[in-house]
Protein backbone atom coordinates (compact mmCIF):
# COMPACT_ATOMS: atom_id res chain seq x y z
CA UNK A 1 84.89 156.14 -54.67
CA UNK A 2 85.88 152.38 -54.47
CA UNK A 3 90.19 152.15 -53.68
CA UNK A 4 90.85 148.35 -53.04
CA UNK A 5 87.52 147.23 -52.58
CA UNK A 6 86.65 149.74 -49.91
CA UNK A 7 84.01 152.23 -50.44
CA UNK A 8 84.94 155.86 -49.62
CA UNK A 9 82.69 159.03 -49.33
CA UNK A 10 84.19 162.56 -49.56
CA UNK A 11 82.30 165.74 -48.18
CA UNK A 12 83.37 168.70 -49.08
CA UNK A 13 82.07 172.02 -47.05
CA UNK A 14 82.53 175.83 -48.90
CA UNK A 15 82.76 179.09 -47.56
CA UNK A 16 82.95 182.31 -50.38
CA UNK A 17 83.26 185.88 -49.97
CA UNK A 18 83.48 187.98 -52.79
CA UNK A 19 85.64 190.95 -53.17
CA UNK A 20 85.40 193.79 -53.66
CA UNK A 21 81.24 193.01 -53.11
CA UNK A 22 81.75 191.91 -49.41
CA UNK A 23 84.24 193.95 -48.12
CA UNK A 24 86.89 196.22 -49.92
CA UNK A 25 89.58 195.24 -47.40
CA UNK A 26 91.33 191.44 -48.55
CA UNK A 27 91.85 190.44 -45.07
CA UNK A 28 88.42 191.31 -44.15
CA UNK A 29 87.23 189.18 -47.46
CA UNK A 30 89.14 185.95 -46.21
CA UNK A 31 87.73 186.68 -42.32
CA UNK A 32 84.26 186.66 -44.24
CA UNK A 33 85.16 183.27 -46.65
CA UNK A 34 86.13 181.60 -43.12
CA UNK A 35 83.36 182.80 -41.39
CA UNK A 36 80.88 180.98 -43.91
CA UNK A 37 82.90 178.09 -44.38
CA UNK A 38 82.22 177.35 -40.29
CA UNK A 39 78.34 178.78 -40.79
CA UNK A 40 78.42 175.93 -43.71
CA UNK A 41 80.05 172.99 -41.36
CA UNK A 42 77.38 173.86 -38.68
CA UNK A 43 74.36 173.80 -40.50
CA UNK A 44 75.36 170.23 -41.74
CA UNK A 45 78.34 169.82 -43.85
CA UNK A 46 78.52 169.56 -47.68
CA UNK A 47 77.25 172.73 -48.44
CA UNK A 48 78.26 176.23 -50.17
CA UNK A 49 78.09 179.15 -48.05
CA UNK A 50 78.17 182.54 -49.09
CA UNK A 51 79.53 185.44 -47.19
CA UNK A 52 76.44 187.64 -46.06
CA UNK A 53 73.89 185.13 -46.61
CA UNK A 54 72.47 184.33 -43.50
CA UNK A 55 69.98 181.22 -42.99
């Protein structure tokens, strides 16, 4: 993205659970999301992580 002559890069990391698939309980589906979101921001940032996919 260029804003006033500067160049700017955006990243953009994902973590997903699905429900009911991952867990019937909606508290336990966010815990899940959040838990791959910080799985995808370790293993490098910019990614989609799924809930329950490990590697």
């Amino acid at each position: 993205m260029l804003i006033d002559g500067h160049s700017i890069e955006i990243g953009c990391s994902v973590g997903a659970a699905r429900w009911p698939d991952d867990d019937p309980d909606p508290i336990s589906v966010i815990r899940k999301a959040d838990e791959a979101l910080y799985r995808s921001k370790r293993e490098g940032k910019n990614r989609v992580t799924f809930a329950g996919k490990e590697g």
